[in-house]
Every structure is written in C-alpha cells, then in structure tokens.
PDB file of N, CA and C in Angstrom:
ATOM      1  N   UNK A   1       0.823  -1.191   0.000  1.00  0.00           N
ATOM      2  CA  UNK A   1       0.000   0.000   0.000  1.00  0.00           C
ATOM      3  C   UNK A   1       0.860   1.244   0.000  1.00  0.00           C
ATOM      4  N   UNK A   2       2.176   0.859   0.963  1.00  0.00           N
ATOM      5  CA  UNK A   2       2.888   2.407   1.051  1.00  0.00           C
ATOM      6  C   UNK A   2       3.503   2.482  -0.457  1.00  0.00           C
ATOM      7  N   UNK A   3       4.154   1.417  -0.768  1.00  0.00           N
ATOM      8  CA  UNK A   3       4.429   1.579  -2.035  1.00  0.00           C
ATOM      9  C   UNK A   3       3.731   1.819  -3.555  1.00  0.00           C
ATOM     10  N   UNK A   4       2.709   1.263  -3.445  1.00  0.00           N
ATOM     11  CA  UNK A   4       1.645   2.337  -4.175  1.00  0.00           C
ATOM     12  C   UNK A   4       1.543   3.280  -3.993  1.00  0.00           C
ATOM     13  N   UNK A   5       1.663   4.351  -3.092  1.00  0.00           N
ATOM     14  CA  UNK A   5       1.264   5.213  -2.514  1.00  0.00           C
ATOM     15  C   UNK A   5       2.535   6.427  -3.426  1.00  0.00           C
ATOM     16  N   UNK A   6       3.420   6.058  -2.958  1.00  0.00           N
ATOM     17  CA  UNK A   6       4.661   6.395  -2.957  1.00  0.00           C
ATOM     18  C   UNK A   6       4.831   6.320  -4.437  1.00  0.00           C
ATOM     19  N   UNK A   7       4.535   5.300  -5.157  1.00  0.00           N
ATOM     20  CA  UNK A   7       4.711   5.309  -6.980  1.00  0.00           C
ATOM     21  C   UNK A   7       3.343   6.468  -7.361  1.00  0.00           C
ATOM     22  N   UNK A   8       2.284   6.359  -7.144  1.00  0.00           N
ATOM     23  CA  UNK A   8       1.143   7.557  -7.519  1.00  0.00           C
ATOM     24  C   UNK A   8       1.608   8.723  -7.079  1.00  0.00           C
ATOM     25  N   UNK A   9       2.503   8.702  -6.172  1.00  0.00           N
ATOM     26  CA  UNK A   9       2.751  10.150  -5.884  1.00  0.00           C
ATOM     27  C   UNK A   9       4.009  10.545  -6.655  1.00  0.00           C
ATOM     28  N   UNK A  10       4.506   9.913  -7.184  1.00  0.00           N
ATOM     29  CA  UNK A  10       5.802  10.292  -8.041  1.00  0.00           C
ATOM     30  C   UNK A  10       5.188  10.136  -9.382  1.00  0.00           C
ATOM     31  N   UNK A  11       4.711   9.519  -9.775  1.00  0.00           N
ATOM     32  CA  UNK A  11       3.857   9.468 -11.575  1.00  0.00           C
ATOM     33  C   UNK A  11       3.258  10.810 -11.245  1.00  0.00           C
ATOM     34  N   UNK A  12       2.460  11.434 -10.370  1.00  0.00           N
ATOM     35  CA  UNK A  12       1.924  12.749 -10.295  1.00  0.00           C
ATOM     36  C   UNK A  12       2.658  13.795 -10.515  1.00  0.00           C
ATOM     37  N   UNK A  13       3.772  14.378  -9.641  1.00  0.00           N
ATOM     38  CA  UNK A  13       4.444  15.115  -9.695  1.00  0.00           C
ATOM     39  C   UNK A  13       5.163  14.516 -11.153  1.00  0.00           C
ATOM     40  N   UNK A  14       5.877  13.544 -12.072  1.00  0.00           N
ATOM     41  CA  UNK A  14       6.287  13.498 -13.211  1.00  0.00           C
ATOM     42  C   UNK A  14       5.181  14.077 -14.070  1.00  0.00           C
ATOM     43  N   UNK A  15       4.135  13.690 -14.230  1.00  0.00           N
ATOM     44  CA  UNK A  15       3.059  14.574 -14.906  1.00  0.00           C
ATOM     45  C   UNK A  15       2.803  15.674 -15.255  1.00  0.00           C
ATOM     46  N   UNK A  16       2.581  16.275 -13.858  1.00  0.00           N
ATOM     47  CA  UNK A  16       2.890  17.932 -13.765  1.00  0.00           C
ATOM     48  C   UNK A  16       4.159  18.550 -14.619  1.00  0.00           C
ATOM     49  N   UNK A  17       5.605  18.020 -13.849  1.00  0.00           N
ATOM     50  CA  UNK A  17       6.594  18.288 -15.172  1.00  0.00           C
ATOM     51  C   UNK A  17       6.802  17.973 -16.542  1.00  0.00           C
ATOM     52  N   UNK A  18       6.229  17.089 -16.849  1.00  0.00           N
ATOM     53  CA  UNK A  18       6.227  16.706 -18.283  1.00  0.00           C
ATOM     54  C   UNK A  18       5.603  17.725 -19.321  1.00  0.00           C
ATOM     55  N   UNK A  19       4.339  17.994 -18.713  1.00  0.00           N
ATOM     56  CA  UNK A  19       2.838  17.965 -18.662  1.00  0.00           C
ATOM     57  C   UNK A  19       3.184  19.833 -19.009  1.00  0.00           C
ATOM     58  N   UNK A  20       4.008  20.585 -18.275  1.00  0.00           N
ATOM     59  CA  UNK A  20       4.295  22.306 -18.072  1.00  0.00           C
ATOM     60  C   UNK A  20       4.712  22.590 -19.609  1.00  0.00           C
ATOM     61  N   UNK A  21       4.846  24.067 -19.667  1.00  0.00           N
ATOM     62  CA  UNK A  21       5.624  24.602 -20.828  1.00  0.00           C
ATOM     63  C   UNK A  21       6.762  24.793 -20.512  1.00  0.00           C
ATOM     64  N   UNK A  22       7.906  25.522 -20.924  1.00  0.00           N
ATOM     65  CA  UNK A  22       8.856  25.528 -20.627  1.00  0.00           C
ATOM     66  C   UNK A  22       9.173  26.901 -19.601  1.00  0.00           C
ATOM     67  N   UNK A  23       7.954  27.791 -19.695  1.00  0.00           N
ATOM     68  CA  UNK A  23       8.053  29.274 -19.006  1.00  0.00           C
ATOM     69  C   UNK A  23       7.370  28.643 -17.687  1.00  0.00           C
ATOM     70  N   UNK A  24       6.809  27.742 -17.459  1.00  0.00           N
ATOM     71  CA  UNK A  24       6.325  27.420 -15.985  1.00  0.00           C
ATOM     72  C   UNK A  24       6.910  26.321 -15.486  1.00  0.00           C
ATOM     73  N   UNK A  25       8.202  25.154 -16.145  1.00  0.00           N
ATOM     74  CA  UNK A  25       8.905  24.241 -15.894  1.00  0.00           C
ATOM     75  C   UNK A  25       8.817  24.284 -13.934  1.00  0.00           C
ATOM     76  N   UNK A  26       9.544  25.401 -13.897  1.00  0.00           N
ATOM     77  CA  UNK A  26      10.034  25.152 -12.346  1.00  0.00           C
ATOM     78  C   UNK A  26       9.034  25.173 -11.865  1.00  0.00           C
ATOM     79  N   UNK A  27       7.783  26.188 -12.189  1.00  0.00           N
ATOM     80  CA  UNK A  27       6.627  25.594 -10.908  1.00  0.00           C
ATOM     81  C   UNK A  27       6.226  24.562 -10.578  1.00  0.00           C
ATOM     82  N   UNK A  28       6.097  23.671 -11.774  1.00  0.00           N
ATOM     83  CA  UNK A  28       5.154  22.835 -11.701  1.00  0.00           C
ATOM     84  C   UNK A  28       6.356  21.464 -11.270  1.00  0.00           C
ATOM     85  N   UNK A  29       7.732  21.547 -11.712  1.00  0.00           N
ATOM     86  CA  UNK A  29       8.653  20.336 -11.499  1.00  0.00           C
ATOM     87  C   UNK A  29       8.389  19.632 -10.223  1.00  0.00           C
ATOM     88  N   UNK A  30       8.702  20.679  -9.190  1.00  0.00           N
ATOM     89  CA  UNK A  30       8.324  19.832  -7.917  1.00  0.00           C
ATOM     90  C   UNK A  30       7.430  19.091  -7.337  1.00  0.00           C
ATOM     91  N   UNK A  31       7.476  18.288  -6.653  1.00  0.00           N
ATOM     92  CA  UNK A  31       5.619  17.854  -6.012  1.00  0.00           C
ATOM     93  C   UNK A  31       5.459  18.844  -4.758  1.00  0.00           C
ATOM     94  N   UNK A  32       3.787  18.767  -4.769  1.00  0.00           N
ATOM     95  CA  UNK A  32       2.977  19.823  -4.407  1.00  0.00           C
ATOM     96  C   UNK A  32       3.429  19.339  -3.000  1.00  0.00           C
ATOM     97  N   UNK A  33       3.182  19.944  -1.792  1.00  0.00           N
ATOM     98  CA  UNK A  33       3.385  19.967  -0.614  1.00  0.00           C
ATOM     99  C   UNK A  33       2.745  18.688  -0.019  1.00  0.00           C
ATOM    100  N   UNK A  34       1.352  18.161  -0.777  1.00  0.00           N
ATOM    101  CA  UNK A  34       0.640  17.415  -0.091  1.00  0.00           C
ATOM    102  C   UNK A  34       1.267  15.923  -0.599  1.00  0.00           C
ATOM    103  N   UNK A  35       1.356  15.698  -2.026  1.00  0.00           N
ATOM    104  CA  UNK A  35       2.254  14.793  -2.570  1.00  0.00           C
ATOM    105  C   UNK A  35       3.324  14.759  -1.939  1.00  0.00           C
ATOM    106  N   UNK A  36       4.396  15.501  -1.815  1.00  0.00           N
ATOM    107  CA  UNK A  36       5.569  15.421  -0.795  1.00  0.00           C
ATOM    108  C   UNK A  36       5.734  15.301   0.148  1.00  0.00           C
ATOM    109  N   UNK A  37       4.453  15.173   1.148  1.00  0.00           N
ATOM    110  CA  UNK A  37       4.228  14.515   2.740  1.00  0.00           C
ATOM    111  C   UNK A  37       3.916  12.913   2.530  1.00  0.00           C
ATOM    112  N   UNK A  38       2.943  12.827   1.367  1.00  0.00           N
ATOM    113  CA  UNK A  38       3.149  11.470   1.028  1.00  0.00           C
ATOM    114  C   UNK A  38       3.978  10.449   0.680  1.00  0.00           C
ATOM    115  N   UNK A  39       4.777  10.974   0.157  1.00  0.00           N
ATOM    116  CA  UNK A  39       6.137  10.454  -0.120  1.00  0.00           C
ATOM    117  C   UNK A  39       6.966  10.349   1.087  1.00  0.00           C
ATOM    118  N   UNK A  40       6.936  11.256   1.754  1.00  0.00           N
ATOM    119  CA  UNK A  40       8.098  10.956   2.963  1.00  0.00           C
ATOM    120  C   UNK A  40       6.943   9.949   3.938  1.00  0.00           C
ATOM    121  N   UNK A  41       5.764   9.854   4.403  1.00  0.00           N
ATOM    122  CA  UNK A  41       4.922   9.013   4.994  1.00  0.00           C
ATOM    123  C   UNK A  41       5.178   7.235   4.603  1.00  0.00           C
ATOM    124  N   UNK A  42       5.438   7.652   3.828  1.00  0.00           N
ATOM    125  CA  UNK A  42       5.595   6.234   2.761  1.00  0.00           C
ATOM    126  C   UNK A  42       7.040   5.423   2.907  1.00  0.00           C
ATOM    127  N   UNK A  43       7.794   6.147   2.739  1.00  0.00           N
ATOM    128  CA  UNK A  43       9.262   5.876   2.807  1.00  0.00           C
ATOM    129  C   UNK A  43       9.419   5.848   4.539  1.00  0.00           C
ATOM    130  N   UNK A  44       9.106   6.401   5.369  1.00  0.00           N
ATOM    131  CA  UNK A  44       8.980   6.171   6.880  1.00  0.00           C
ATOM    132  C   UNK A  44       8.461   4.911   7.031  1.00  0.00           C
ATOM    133  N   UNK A  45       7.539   4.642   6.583  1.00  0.00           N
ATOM    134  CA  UNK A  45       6.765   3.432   6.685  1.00  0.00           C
ATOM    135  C   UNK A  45       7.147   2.180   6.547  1.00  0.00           C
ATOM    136  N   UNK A  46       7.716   2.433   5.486  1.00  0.00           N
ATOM    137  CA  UNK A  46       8.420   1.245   4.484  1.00  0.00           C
ATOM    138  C   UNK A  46       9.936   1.137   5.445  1.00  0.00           C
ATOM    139  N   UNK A  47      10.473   2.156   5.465  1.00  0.00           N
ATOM    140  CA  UNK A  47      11.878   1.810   6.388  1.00  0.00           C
ATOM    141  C   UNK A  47      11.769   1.404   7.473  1.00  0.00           C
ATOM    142  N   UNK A  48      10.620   0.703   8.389  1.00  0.00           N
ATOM    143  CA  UNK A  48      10.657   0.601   9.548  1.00  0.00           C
ATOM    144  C   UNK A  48      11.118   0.738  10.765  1.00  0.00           C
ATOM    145  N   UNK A  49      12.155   1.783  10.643  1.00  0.00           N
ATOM    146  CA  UNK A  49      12.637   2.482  11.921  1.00  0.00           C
ATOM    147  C   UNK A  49      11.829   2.882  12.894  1.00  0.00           C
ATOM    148  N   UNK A  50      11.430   1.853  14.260  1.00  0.00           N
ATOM    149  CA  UNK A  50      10.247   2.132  15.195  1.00  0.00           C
ATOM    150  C   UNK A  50      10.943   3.642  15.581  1.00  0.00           C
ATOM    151  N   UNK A  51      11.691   4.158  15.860  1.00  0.00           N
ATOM    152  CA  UNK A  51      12.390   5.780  16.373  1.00  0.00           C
ATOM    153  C   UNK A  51      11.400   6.581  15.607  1.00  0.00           C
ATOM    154  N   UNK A  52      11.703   6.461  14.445  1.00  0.00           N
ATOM    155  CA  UNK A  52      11.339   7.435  13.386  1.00  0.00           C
ATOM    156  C   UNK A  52       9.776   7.111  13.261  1.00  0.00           C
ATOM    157  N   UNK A  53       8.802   6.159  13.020  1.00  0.00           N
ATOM    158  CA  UNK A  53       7.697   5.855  13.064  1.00  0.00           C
ATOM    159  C   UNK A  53       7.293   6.212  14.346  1.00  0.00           C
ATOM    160  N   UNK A  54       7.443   5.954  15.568  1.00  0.00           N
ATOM    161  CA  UNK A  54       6.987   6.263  16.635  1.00  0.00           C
ATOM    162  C   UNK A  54       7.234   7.698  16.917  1.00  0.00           C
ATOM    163  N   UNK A  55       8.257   8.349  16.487  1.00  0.00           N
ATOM    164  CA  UNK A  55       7.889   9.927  16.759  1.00  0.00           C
ATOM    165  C   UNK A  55       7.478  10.667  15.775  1.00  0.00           C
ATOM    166  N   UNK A  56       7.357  10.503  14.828  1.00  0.00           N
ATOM    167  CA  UNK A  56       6.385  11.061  13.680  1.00  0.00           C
ATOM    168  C   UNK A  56       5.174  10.842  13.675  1.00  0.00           C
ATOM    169  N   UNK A  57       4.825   9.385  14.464  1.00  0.00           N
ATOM    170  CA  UNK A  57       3.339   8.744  14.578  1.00  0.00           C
ATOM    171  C   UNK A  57       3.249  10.269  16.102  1.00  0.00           C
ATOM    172  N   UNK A  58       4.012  10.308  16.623  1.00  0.00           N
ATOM    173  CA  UNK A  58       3.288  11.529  18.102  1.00  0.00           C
ATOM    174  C   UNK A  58       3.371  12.778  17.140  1.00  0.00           C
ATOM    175  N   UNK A  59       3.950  13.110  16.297  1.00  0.00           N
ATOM    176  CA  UNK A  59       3.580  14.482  15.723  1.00  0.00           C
ATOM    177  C   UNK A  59       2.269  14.549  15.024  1.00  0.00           C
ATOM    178  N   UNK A  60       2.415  13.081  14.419  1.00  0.00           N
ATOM    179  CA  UNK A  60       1.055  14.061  13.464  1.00  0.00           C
ATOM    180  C   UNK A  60      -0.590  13.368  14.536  1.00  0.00           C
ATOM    181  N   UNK A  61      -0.116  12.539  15.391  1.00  0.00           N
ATOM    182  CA  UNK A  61      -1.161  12.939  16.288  1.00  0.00           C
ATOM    183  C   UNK A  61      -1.073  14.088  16.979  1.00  0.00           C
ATOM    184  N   UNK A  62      -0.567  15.000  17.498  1.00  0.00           N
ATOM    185  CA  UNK A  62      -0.791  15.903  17.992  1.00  0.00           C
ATOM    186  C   UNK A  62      -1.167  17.120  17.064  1.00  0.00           C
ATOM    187  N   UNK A  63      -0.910  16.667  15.984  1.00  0.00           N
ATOM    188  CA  UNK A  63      -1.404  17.860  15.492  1.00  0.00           C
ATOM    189  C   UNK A  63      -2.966  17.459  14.187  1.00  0.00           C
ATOM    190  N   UNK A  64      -3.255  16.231  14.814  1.00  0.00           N
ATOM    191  CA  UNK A  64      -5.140  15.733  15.046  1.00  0.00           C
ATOM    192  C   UNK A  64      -4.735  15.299  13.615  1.00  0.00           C
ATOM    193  N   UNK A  65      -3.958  14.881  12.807  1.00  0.00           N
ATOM    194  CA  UNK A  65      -3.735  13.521  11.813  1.00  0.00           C
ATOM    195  C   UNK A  65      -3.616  12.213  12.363  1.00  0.00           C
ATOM    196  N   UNK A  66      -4.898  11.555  13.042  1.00  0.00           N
ATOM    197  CA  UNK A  66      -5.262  10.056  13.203  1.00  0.00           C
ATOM    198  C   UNK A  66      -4.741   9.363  12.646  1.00  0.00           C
ATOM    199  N   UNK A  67      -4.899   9.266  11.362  1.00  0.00           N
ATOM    200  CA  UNK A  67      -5.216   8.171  10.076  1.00  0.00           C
ATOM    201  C   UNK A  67      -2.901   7.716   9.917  1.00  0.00           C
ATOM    202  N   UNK A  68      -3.076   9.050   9.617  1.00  0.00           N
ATOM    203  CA  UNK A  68      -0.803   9.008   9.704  1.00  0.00           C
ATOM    204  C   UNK A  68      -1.026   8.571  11.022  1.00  0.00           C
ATOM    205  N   UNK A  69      -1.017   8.867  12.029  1.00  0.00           N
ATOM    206  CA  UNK A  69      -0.336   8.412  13.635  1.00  0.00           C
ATOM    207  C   UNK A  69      -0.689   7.115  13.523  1.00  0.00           C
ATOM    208  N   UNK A  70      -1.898   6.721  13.337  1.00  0.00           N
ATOM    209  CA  UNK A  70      -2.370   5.244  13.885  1.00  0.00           C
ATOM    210  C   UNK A  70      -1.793   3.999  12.711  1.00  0.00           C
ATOM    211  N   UNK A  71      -1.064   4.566  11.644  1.00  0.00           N
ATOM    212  CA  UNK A  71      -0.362   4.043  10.578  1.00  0.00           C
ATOM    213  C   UNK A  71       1.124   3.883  10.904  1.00  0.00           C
ATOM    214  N   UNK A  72       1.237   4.995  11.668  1.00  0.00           N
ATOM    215  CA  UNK A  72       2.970   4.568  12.128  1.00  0.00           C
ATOM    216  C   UNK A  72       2.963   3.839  13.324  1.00  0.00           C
ATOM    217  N   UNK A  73       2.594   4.177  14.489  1.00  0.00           N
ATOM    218  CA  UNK A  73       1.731   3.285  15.788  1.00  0.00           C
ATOM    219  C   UNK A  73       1.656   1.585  15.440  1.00  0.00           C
ATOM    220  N   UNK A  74       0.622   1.114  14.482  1.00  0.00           N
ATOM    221  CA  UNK A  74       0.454  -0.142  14.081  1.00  0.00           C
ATOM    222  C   UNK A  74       1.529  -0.663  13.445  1.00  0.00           C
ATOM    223  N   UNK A  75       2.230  -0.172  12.160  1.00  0.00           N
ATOM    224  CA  UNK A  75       3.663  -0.501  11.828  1.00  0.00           C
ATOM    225  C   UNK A  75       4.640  -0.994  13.092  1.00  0.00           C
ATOM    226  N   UNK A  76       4.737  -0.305  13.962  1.00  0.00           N
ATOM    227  CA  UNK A  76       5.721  -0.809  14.762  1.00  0.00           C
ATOM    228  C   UNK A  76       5.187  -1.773  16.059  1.00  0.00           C
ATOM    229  N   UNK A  77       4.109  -1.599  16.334  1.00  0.00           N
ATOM    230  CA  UNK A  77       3.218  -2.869  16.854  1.00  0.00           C
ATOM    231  C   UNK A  77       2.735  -4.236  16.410  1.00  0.00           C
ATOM    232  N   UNK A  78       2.812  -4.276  15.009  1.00  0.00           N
ATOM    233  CA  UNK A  78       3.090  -4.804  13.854  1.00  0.00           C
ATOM    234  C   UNK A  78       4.176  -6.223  13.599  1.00  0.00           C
ATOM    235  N   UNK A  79       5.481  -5.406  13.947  1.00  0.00           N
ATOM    236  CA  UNK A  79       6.818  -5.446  13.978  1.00  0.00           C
ATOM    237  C   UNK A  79       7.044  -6.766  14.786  1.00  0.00           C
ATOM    238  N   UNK A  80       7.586  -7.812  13.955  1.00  0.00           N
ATOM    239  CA  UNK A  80       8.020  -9.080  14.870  1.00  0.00           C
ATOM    240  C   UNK A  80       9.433  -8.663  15.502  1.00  0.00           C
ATOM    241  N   UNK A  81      10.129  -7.832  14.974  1.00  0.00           N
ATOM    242  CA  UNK A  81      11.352  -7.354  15.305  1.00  0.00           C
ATOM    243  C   UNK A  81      10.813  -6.868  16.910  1.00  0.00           C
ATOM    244  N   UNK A  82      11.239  -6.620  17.824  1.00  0.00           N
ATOM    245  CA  UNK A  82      11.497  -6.059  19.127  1.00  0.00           C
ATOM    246  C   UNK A  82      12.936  -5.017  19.514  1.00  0.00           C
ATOM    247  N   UNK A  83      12.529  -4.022  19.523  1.00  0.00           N
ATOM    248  CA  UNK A  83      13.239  -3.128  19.943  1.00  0.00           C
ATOM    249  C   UNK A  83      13.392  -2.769  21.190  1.00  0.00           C
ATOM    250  N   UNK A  84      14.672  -2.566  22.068  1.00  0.00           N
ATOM    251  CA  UNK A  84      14.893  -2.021  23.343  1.00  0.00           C
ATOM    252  C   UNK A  84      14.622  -0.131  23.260  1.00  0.00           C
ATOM    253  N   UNK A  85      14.285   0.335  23.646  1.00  0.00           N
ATOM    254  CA  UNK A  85      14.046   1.642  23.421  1.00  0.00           C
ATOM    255  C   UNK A  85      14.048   2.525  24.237  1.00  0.00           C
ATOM    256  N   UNK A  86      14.888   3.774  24.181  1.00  0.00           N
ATOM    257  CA  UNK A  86      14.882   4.847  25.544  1.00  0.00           C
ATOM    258  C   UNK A  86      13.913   5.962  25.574  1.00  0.00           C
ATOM    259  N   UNK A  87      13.127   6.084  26.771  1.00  0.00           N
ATOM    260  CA  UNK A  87      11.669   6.729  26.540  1.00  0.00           C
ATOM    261  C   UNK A  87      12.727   8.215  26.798  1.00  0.00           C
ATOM    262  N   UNK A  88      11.666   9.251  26.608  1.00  0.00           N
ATOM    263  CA  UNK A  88      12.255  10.587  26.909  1.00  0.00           C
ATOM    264  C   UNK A  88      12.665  10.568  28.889  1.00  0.00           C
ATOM    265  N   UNK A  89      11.863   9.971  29.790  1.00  0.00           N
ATOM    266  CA  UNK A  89      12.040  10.354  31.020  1.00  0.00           C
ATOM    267  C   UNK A  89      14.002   9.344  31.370  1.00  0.00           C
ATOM    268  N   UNK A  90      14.546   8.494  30.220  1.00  0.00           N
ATOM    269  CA  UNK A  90      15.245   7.879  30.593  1.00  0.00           C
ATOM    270  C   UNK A  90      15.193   6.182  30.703  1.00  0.00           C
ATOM    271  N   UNK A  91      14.190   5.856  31.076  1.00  0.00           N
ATOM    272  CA  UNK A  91      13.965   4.655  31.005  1.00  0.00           C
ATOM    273  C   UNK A  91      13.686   3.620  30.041  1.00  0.00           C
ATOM    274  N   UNK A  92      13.550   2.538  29.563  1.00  0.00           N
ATOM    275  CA  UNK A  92      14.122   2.167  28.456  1.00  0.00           C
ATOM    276  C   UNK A  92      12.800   0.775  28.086  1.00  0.00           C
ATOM    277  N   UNK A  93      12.263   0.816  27.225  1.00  0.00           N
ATOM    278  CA  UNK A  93      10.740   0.039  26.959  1.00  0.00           C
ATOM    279  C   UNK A  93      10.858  -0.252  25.439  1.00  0.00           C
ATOM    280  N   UNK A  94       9.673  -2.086  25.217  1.00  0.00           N
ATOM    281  CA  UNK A  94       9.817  -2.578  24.097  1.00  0.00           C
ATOM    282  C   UNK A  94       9.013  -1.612  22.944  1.00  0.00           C
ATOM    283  N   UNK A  95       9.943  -1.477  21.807  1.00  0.00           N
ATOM    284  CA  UNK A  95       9.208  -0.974  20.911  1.00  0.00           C
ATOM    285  C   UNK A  95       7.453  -1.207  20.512  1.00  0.00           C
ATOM    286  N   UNK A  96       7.051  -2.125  20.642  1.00  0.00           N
ATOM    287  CA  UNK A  96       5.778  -3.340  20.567  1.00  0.00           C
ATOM    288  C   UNK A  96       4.833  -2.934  21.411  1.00  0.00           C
ATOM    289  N   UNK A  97       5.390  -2.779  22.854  1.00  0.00           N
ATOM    290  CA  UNK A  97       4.814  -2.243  24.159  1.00  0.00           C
ATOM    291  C   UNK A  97       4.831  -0.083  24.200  1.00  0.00           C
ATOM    292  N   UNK A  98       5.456   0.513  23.509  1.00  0.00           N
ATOM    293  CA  UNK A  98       5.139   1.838  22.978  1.00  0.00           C
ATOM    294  C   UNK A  98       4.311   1.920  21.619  1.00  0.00           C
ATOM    295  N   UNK A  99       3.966   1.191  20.837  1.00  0.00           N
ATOM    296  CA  UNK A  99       3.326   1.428  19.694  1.00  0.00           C
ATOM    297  C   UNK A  99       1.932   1.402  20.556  1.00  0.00           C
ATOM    298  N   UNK A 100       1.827  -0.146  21.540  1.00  0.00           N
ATOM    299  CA  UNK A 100       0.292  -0.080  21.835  1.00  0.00           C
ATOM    300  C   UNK A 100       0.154   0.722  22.743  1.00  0.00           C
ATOM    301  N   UNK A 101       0.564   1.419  23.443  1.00  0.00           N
ATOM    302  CA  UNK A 101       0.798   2.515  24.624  1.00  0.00           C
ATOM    303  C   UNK A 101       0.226   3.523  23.171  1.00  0.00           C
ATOM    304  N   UNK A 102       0.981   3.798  22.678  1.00  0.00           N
ATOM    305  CA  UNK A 102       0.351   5.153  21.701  1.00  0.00           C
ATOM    306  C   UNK A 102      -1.102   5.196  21.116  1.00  0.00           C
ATOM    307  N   UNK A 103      -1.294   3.620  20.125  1.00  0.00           N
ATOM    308  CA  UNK A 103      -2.546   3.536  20.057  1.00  0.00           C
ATOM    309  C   UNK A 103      -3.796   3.622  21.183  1.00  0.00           C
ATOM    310  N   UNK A 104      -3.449   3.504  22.268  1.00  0.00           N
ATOM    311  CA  UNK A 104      -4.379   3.475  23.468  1.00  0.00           C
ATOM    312  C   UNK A 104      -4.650   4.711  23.534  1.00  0.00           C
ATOM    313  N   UNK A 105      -3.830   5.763  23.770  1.00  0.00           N
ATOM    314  CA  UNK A 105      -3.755   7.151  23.637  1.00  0.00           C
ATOM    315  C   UNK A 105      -4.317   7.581  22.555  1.00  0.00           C
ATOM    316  N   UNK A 106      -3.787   7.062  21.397  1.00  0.00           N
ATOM    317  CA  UNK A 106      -4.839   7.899  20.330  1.00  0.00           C
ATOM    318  C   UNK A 106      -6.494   7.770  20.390  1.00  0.00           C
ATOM    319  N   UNK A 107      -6.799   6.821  20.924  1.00  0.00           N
ATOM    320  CA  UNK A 107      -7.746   5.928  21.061  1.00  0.00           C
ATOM    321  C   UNK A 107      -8.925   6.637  21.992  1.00  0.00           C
ATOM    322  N   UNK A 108      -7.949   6.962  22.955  1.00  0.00           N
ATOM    323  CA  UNK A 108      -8.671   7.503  24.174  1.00  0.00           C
ATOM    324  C   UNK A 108      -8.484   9.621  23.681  1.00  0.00           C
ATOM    325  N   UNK A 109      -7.731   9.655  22.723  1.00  0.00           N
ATOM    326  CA  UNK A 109      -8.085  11.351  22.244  1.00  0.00           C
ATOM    327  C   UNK A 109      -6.828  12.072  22.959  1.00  0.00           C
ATOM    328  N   UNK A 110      -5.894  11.274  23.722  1.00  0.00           N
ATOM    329  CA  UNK A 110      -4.700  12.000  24.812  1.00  0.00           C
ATOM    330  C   UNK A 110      -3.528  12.733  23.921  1.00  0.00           C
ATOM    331  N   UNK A 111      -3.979  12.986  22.959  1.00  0.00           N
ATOM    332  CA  UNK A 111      -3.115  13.554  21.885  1.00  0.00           C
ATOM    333  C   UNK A 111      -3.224  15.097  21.617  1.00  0.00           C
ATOM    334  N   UNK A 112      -4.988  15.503  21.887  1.00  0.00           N
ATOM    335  CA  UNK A 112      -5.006  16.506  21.293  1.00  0.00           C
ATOM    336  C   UNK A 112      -4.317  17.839  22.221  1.00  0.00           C
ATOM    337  N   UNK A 113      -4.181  19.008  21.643  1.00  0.00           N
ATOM    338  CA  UNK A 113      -3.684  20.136  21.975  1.00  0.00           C
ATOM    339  C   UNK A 113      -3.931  20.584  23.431  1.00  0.00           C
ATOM    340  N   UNK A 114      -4.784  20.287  23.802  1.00  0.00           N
ATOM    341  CA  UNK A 114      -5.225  20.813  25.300  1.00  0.00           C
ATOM    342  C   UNK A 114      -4.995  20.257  26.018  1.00  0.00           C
ATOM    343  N   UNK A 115      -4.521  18.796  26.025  1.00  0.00           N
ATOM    344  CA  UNK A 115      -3.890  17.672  27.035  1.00  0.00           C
ATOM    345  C   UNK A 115      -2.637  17.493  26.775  1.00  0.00           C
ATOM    346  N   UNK A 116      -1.843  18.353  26.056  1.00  0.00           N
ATOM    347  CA  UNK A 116      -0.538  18.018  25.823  1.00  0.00           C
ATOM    348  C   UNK A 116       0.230  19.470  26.724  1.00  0.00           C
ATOM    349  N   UNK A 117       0.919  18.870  27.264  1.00  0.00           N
ATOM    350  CA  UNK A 117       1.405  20.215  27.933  1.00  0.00           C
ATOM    351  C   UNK A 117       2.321  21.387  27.341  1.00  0.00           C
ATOM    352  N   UNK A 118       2.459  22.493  27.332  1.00  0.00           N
ATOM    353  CA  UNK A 118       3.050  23.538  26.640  1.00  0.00           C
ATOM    354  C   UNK A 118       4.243  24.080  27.140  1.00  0.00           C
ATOM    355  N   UNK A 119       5.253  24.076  26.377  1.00  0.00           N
ATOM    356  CA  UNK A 119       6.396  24.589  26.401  1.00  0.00           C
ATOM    357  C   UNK A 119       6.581  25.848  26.445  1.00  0.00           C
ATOM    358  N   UNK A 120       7.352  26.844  27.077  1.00  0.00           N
ATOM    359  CA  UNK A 120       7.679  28.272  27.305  1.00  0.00           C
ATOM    360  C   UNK A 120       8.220  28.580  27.163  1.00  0.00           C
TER     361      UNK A 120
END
C-alpha cells in the first residue's frame, strides 16, 4: 500500500513536469506539498525504523492527523522485530509495548492540543 502510494505520488508530480511549458517548468517540477508529505509518509513506513515511526506517529497525532499516527503506531506494533528503546524520562521500553501505549492514547483522544502540555 505504502508503495503504491509512494509510486502515484511520483507518476503525479512526473506529470505535472512533463505535462508544463517551458516558461512554468520550475513551478510545476516539484511535487505539491501534499504529494511530498506522502512520499516521505511512505518511505517512513516502508523503512521501519520504530524511532522514526513512533515519533512522527506523536507528531502528526498531535497535530489531530489520526489516520498518519495510527499508521505509524500499528507498523511498529506490527513489527516481529522487538526493539529495546529509551523513553524521553530515561527509562528504556519494548518498541511493541510503545506502539500499543500510543494507540491506546490515540484511542482515548490524549493527543489533542489541550492535554498536551506547553512549552515556554
């Protein structure tokens, strides 16, 4: 799926460039912002780095993208691999056992903006 994902989003953006004149080449060469989150979503996904999946899965829950969080979350819950892992307070927990810790949280809504505490 990620890799579908990831090929439609690159045939798109090739389109667009193909697709331009030569006085609008550069606008259109790049992929659009939303295509280019897809692409990196995809390639996260696919690389299975629980680090990188598990803290990208807390960004874009916190910033109320479910559908991405609970996609990186399950990937690494997923994961027959087992990871030793160092939480932020220091202490050190299975990758497997933080994915479902996150999904519980997303689950229960402990993500959004008003329950997350604010930095100064």
């Amino acid at each position: 799926m990620a890799i579908a994902t990831l090929l439609a989003g690159l045939l798109m953006a090739g389109t667009a460039a193909t697709n331009a004149g030569a006085a609008d080449y550069k606008a259109n060469a790049a992929p659009q912002p939303a295509v280019a989150d897809e692409i990196e979503v995809a390639a996260i996904i696919d690389n299975g780095d629980p680090v990188q999946l598990l803290n990208r899965g807390v960004e874009y829950a916190r910033q109320g993208d479910t559908d991405k969080a609970r996609a990186m979350f399950t990937r690494v819950a997923d994961n027959r691999m087992r990871y030793q892992m160092e939480t932020a307070d220091g202490s050190w927990a299975d990758s497997r056992v933080l994915a479902r810790k996150a999904l519980g949280m997303l689950d229960r809504g402990e993500f959004t903006a008003s329950r997350m505490a604010k930095a100064d």
